[in-house]
C-alpha atoms as a PDB file:
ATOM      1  CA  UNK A   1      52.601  34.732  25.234  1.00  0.00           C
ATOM      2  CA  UNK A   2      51.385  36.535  22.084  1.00  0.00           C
ATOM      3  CA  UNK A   3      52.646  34.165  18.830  1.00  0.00           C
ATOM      4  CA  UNK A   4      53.184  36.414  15.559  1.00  0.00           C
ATOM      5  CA  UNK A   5      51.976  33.566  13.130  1.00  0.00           C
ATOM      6  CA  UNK A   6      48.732  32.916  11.093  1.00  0.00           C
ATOM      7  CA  UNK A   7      47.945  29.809   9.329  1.00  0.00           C
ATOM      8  CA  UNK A   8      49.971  30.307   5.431  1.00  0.00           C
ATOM      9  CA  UNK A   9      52.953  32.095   7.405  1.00  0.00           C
ATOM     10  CA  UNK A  10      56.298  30.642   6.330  1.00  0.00           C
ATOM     11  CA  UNK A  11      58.687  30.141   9.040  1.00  0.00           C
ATOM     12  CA  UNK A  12      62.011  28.533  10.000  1.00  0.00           C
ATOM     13  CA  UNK A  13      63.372  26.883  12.606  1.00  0.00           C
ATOM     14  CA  UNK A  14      66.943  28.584  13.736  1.00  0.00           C
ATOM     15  CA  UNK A  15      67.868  25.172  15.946  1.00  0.00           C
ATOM     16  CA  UNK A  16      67.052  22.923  12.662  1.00  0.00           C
ATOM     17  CA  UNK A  17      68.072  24.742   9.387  1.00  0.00           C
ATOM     18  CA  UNK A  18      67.980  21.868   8.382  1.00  0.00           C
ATOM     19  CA  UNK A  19      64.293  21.178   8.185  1.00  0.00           C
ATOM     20  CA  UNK A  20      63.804  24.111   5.352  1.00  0.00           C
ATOM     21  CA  UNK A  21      61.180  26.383   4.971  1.00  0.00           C
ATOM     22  CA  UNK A  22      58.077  25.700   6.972  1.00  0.00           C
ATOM     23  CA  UNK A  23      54.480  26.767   6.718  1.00  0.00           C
ATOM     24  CA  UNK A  24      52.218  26.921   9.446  1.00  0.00           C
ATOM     25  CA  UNK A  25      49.070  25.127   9.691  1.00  0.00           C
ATOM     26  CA  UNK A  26      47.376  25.625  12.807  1.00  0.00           C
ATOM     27  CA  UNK A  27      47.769  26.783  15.803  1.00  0.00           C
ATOM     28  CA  UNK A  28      46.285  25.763  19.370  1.00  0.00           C
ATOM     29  CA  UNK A  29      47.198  27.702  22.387  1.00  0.00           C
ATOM     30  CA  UNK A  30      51.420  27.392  22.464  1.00  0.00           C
ATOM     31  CA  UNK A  31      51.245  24.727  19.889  1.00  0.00           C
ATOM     32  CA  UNK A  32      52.101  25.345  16.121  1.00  0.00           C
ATOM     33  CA  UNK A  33      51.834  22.708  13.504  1.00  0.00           C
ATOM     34  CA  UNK A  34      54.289  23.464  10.675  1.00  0.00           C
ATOM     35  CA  UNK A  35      54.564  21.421   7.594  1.00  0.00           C
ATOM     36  CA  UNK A  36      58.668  22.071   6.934  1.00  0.00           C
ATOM     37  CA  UNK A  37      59.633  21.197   3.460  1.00  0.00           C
ATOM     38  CA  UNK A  38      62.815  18.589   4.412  1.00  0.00           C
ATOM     39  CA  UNK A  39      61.292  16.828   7.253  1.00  0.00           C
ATOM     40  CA  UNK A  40      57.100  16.858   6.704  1.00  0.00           C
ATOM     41  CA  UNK A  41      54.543  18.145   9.316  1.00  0.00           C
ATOM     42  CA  UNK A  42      56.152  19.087  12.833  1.00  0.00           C
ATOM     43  CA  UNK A  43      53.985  20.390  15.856  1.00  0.00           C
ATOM     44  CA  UNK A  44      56.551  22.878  17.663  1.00  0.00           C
ATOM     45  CA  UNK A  45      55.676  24.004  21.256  1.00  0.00           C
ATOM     46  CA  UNK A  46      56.370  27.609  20.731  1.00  0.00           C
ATOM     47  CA  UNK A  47      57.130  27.819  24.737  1.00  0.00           C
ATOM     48  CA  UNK A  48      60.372  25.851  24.123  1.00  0.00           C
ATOM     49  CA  UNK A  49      61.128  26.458  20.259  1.00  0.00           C
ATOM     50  CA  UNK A  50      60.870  30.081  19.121  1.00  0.00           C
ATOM     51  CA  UNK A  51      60.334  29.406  15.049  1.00  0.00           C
ATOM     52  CA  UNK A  52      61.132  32.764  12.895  1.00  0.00           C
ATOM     53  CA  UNK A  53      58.875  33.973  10.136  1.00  0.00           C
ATOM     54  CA  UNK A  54      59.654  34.511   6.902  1.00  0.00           C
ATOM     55  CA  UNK A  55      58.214  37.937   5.592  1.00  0.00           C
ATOM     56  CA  UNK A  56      58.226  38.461   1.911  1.00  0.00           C
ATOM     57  CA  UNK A  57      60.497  41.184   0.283  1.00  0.00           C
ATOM     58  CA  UNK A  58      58.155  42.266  -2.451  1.00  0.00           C
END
């Protein structure tokens, strides 16, 4: 598995919309720890939960 993220990469979560925006803060092997904006810092197995990035649109 090949994960498309870099720590500073905002990112959702489509099962938790809820959550808001997220940034990621590290990542170790299939584990991403994301500091979402609703809900504080999350670490999201990326095997189970496929998170979305954000790219900008400047």
């Amino acid at each position: 598995m090949i994960l498309d993220f870099e720590p500073g990469d905002k990112v959702f979560n489509p099962n938790e919309k809820s959550w808001g925006i997220g940034q990621v803060q590290s990542i170790i092997k299939s584990k991403v720890t994301v500091n979402f904006e609703n809900v504080g810092k999350k670490v999201i197995n990326a095997e189970n939960i496929e998170l979305k990035k954000i790219y900008d649109r400047n």
